[in-house]
N, C-alpha and C. Protein backbone atom coordinates (compact mmCIF):
# COMPACT_ATOMS: atom_id res chain seq x y z
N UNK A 1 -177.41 159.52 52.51
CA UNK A 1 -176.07 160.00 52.28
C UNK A 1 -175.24 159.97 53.56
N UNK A 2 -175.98 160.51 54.68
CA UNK A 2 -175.08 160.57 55.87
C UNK A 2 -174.56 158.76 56.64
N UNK A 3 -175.72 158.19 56.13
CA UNK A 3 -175.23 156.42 56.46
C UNK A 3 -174.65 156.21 55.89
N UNK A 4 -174.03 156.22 54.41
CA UNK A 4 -173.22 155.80 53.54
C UNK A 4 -171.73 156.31 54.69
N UNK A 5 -171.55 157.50 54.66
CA UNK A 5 -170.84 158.48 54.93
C UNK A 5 -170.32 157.65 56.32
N UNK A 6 -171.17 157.73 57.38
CA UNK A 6 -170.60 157.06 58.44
C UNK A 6 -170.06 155.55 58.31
N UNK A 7 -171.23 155.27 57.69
CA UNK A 7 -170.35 153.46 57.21
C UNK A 7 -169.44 153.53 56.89
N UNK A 8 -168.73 153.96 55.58
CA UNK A 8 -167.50 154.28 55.00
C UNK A 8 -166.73 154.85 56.42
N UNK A 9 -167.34 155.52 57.31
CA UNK A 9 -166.00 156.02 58.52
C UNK A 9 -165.84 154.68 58.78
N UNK A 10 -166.84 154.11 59.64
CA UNK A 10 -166.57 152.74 60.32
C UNK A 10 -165.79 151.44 59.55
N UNK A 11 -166.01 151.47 58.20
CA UNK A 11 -165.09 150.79 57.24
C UNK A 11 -163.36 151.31 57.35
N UNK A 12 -163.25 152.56 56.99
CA UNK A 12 -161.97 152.36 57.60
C UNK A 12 -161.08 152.34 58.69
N UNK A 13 -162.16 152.60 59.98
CA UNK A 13 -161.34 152.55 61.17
C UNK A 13 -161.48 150.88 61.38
N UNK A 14 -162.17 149.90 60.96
CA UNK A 14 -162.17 148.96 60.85
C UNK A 14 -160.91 148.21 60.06
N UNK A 15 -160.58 149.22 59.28
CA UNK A 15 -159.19 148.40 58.34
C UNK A 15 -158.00 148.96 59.26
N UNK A 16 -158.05 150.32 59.88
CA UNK A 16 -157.04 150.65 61.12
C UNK A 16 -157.38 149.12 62.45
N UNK A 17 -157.95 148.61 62.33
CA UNK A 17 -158.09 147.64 63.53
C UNK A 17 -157.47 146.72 63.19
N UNK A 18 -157.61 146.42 61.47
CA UNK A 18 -156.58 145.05 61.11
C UNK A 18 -155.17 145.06 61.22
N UNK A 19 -154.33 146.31 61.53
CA UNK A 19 -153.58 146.28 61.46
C UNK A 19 -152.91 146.88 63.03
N UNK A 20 -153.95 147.50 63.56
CA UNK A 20 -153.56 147.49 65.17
C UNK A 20 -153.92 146.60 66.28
N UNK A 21 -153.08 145.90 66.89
CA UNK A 21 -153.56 144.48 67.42
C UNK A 21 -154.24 144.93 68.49
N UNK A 22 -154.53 146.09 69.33
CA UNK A 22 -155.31 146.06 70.54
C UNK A 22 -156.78 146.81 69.75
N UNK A 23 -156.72 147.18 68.76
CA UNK A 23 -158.14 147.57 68.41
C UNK A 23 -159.21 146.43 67.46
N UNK A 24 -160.00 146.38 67.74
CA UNK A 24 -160.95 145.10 67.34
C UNK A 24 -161.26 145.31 65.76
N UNK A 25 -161.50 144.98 64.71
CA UNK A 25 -161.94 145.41 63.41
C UNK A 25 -163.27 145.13 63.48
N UNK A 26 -163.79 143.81 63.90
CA UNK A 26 -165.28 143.55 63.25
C UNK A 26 -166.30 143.84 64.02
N UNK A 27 -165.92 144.24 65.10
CA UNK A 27 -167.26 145.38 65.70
C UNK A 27 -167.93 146.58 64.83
N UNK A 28 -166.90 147.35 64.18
CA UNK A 28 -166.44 148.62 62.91
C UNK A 28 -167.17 147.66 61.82
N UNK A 29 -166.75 146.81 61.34
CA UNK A 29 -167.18 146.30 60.21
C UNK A 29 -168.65 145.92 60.30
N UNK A 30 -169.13 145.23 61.52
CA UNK A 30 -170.53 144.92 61.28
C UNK A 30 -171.37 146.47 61.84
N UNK A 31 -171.00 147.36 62.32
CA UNK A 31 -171.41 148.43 62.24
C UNK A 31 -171.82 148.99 61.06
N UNK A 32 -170.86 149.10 60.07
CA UNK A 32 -170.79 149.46 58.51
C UNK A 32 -171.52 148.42 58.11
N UNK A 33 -171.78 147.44 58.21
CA UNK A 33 -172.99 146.39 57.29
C UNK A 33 -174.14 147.04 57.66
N UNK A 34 -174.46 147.04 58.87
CA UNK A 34 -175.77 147.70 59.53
C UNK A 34 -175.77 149.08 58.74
N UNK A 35 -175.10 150.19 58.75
CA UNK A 35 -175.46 151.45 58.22
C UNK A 35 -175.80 150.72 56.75
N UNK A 36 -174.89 150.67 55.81
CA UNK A 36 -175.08 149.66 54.50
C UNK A 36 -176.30 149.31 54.10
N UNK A 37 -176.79 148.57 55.37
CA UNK A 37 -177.85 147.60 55.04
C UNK A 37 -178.86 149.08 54.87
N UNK A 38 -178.76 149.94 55.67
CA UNK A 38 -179.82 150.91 56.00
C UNK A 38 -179.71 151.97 54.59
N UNK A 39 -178.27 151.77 53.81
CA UNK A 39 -178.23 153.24 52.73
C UNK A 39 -177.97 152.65 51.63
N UNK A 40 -177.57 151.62 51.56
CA UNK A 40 -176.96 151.07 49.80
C UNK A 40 -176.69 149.33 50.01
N UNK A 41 -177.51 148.42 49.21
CA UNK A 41 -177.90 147.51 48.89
C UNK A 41 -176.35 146.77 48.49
N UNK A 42 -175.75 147.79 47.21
CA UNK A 42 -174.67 147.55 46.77
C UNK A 42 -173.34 147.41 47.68
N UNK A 43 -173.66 148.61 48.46
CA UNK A 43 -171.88 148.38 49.71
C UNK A 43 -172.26 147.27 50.87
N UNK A 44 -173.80 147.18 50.98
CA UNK A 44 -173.59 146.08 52.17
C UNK A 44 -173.77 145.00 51.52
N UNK A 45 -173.91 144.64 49.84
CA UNK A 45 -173.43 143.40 49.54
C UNK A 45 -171.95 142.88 49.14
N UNK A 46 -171.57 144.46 49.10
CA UNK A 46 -169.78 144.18 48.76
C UNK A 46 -168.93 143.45 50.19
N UNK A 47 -169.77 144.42 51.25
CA UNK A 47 -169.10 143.82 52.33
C UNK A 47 -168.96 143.28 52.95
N UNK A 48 -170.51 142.44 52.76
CA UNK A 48 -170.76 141.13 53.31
C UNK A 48 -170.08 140.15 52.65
N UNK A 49 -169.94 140.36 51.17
CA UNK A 49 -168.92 139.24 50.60
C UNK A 49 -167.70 139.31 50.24
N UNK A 50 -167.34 140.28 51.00
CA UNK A 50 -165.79 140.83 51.10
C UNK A 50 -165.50 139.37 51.36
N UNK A 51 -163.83 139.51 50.26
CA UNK A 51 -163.27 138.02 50.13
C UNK A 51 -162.38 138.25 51.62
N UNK A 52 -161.79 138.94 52.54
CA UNK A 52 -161.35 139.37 53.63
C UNK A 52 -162.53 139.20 55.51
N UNK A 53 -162.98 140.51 54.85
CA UNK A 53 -164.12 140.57 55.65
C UNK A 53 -165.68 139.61 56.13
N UNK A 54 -165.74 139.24 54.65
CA UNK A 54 -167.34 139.11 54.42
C UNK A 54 -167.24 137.50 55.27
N UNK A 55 -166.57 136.65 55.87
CA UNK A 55 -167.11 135.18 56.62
C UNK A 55 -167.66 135.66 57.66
N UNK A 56 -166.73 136.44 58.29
CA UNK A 56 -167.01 136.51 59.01
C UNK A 56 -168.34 137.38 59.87
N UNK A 57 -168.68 138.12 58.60
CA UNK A 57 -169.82 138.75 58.96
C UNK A 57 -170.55 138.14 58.80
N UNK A 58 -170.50 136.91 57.77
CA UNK A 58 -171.61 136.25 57.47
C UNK A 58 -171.57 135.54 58.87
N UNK A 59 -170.89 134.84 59.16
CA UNK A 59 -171.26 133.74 60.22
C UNK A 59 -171.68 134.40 61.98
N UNK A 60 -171.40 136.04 61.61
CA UNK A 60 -172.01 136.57 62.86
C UNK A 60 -174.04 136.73 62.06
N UNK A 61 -174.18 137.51 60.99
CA UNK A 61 -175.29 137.95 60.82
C UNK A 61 -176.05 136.62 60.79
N UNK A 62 -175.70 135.26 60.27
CA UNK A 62 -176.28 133.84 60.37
C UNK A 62 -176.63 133.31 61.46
N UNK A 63 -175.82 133.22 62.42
CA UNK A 63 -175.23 132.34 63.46
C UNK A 63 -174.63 132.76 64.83
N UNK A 64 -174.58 134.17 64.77
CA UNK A 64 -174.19 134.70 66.26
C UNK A 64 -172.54 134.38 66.22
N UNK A 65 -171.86 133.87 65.30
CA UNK A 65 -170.65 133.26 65.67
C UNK A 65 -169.76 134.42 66.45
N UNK A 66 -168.99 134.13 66.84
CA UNK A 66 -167.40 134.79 67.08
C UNK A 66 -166.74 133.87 67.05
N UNK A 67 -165.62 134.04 66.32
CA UNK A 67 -164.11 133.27 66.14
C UNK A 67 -163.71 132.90 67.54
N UNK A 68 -163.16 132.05 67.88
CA UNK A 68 -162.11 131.94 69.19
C UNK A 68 -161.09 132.88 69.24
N UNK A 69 -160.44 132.99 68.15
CA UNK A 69 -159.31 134.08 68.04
C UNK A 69 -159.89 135.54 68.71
N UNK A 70 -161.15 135.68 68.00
CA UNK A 70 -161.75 136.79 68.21
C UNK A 70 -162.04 137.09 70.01
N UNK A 71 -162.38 136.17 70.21
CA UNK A 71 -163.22 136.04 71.89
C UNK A 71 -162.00 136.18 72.63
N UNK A 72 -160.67 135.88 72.39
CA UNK A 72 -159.32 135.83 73.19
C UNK A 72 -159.21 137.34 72.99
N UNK A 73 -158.84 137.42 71.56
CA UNK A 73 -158.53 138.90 71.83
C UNK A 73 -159.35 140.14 72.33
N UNK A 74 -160.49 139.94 72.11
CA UNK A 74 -161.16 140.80 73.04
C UNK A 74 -161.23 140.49 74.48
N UNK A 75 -161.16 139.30 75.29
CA UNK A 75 -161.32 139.20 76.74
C UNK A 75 -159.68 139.64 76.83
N UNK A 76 -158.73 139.22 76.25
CA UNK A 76 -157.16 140.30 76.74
C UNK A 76 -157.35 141.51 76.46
N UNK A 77 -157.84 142.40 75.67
CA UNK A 77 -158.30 143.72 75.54
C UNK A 77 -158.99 144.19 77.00
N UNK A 78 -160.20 143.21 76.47
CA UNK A 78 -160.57 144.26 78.23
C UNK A 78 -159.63 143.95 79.43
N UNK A 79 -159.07 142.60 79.58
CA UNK A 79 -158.39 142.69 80.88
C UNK A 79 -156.86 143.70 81.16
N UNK A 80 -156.83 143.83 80.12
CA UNK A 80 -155.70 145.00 80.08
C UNK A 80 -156.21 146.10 80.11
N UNK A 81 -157.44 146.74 79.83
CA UNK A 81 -157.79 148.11 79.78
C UNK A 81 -158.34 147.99 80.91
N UNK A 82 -158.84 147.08 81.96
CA UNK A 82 -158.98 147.32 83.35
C UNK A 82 -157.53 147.43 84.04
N UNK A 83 -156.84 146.49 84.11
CA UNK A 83 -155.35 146.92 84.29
C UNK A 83 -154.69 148.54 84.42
N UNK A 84 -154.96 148.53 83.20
CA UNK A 84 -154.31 150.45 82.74
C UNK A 84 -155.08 151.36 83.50
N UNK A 85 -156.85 151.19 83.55
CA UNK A 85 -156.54 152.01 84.77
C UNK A 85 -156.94 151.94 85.63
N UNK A 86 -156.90 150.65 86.50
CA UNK A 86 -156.91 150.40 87.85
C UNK A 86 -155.44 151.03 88.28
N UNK A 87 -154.30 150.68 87.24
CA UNK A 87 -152.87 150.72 87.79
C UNK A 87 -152.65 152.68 87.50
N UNK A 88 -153.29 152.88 86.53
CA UNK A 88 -152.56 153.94 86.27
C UNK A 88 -153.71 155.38 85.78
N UNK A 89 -154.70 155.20 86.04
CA UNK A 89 -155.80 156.30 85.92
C UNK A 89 -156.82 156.86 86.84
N UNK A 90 -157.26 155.62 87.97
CA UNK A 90 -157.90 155.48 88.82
C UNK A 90 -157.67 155.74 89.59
N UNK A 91 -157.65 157.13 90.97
CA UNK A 91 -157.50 157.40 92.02
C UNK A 91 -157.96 156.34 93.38
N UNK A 92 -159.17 156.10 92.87
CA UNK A 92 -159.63 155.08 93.79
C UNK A 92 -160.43 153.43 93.55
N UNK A 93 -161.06 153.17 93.99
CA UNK A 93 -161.58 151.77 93.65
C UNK A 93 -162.92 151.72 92.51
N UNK A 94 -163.88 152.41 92.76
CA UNK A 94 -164.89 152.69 92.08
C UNK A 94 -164.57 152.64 90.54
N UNK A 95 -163.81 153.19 90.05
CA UNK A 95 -163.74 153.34 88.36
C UNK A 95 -163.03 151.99 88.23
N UNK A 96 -162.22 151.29 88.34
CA UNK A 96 -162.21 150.32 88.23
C UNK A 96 -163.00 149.06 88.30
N UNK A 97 -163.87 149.19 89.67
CA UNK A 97 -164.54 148.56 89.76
C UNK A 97 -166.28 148.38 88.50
N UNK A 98 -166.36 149.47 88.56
CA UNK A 98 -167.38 149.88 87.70
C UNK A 98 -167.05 149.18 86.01
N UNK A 99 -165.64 149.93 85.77
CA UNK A 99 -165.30 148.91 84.12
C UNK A 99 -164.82 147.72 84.54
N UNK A 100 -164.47 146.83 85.68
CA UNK A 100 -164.63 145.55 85.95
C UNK A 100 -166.14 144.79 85.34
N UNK A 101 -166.53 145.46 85.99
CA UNK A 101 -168.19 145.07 85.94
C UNK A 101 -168.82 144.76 84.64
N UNK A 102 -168.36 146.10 84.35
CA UNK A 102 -168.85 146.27 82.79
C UNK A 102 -168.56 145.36 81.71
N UNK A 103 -167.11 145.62 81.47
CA UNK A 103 -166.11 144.51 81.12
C UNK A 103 -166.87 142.95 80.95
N UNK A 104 -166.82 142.49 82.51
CA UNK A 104 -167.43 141.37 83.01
C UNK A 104 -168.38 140.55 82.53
N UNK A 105 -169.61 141.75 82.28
CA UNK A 105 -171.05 141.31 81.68
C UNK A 105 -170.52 141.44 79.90
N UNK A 106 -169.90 141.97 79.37
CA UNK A 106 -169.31 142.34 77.50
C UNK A 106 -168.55 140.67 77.63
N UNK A 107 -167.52 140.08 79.11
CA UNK A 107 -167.15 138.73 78.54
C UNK A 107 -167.74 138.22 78.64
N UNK A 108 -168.78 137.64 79.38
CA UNK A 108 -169.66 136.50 79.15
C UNK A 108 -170.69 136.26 77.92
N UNK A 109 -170.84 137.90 77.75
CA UNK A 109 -171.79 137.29 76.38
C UNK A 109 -170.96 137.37 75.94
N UNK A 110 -169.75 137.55 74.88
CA UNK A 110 -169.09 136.92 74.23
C UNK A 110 -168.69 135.54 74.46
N UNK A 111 -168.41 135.09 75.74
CA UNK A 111 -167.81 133.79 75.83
C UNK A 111 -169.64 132.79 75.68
N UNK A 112 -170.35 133.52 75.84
CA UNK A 112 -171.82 132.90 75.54
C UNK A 112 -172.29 132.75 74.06
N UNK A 113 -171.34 133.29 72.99
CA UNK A 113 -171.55 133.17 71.90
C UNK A 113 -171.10 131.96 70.86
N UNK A 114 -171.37 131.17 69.96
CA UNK A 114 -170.91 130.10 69.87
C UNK A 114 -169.26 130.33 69.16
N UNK A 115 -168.62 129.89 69.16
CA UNK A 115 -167.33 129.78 68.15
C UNK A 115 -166.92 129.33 66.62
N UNK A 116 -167.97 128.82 66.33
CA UNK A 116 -168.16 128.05 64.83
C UNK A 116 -169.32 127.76 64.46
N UNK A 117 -169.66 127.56 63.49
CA UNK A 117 -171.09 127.69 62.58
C UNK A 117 -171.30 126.25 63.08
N UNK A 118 -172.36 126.15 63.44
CA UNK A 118 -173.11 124.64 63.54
C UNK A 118 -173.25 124.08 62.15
N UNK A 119 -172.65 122.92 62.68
CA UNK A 119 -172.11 121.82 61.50
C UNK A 119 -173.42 121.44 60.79
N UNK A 120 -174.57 121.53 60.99
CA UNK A 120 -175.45 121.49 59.77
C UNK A 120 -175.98 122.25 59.13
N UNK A 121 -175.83 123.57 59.75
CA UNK A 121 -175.32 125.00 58.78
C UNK A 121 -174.54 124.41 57.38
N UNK A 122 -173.03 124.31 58.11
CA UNK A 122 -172.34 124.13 56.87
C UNK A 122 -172.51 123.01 56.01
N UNK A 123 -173.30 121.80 56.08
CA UNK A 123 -173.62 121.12 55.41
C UNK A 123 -175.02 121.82 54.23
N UNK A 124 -175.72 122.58 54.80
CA UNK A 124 -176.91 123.18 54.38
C UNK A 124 -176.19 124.06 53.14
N UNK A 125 -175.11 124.87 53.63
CA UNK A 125 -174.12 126.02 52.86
C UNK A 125 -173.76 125.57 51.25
N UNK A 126 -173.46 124.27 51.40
CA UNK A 126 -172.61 123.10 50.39
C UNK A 126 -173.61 122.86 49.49
């Protein structure tokens, strides 16, 4: 009950992400597949084949994918939230430096992730 419960949170702060451009949705969403997968058979098959949602989960839970769209907007996310508070939270160098860092190692594995389903995937799919 309590996985259902949190999934369903992460489902809709995930639909607050589709519509706020600095917050990510499908981090939230494959969160909620994972609880799903763990409490009800039925919601993590709805949401995996969500006519919206569900490619893209598929082609992460398949294939590791991330969208390009996706990988941009998250590497401008973080470089702006180092920005904000290097410029405007950070007394000194350290906290910046530290979510530099952090940041840093979150872009490369994303930019280490592929961008599109390997083309004999999608021949296999067909």
């Amino acid at each position: 009950m309590i996985l259902l419960a949190v999934g369903w949170l992460f489902v809709a702060v995930g639909i607050v992400g589709v519509f706020v451009p600095v917050m990510p949705s499908t981090v939230f969403f494959l969160v909620a597949l994972w609880l799903f997968s763990k409490g009800s058979k039925r919601f993590h098959d709805w949401l995996y084949n969500h006519r919206v949602f569900g490619p893209v989960l598929q082609a992460w839970s398949s294939h590791r994918v991330i969208p390009p769209k996706a990988k941009a907007l998250a590497l401008i996310c973080m470089a702006t939230s180092v920005a904000i508070v290097t410029l405007f939270v950070a007394d000194g160098w350290q906290l910046p430096l530290a979510l530099g860092l952090t940041n840093a190692i979150g872009g490369v594995y994303i930019l280490s992730r592929p961008g599109r389903v390997p083309a004999t995937a999608e021949v296999q799919a067909v």
